[in-house]
Protein backbone atom coordinates (compact mmCIF):
# COMPACT_ATOMS: atom_id res chain seq x y z
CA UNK A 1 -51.09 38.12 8.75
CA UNK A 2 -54.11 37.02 10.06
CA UNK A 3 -56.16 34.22 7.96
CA UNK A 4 -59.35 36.45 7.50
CA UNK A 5 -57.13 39.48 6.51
CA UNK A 6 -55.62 37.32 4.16
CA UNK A 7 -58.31 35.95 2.54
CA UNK A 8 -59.96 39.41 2.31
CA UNK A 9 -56.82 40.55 0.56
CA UNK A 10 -56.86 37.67 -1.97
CA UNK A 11 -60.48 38.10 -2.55
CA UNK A 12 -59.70 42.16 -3.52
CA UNK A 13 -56.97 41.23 -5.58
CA UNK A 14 -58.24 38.68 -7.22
CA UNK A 15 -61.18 41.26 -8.37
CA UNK A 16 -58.73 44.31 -8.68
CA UNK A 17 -55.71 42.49 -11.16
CA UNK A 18 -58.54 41.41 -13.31
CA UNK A 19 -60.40 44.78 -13.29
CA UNK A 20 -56.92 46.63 -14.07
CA UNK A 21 -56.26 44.06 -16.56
CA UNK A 22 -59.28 44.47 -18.66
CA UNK A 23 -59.27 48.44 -18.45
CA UNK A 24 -55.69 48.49 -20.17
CA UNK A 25 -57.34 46.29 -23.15
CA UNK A 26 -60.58 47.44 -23.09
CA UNK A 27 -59.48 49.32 -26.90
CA UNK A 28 -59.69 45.45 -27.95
CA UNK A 29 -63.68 45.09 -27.49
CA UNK A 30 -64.86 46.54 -30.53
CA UNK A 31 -62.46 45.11 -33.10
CA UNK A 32 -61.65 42.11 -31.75
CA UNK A 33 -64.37 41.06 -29.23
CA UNK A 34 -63.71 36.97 -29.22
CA UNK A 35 -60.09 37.73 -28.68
CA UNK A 36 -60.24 39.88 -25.65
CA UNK A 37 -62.77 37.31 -24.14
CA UNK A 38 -60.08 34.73 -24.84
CA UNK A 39 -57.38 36.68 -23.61
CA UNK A 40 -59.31 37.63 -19.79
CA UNK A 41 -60.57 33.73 -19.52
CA UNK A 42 -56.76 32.58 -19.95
CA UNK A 43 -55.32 35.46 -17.69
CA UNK A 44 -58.44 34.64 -15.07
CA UNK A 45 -57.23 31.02 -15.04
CA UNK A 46 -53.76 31.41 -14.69
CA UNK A 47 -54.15 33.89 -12.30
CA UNK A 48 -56.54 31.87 -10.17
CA UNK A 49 -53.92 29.01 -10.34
CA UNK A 50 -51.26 31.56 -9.08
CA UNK A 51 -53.12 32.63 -6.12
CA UNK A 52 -54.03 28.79 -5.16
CA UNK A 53 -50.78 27.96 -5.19
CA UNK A 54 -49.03 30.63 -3.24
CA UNK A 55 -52.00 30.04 -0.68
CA UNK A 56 -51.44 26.33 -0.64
CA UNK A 57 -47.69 26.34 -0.17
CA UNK A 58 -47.66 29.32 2.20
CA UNK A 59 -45.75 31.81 0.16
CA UNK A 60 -48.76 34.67 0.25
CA UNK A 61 -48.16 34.86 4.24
């Protein structure tokens, strides 16, 4: 795969995991607003790390 391609792909991903992500707990926003925020910075993180990594040791060509 190409490098643009590939960093187009990443980029949708990394909006589209996120976006899924936060739709399945989005019943968590009224009663327990802090912990949802919590819950997307920590899965944002770690998958931002995940992506970096595969990128960097070439296991998302």
């Amino acid at each position: 795969m190409g490098k643009t391609v590939r960093l187009i792909v990443y980029g949708v991903l990394i909006w589209l995991i996120p976006f899924a992500f936060a739709f399945a707990l989005f019943r968590l926003r009224a009663d327990w607003r802090t912990l949802l925020g919590s819950v997307m910075a920590v899965f944002a993180a770690n998958l931002a790390s995940a992506f970096a990594a595969s990128s960097r040791t070439g296991q998302g060509s």
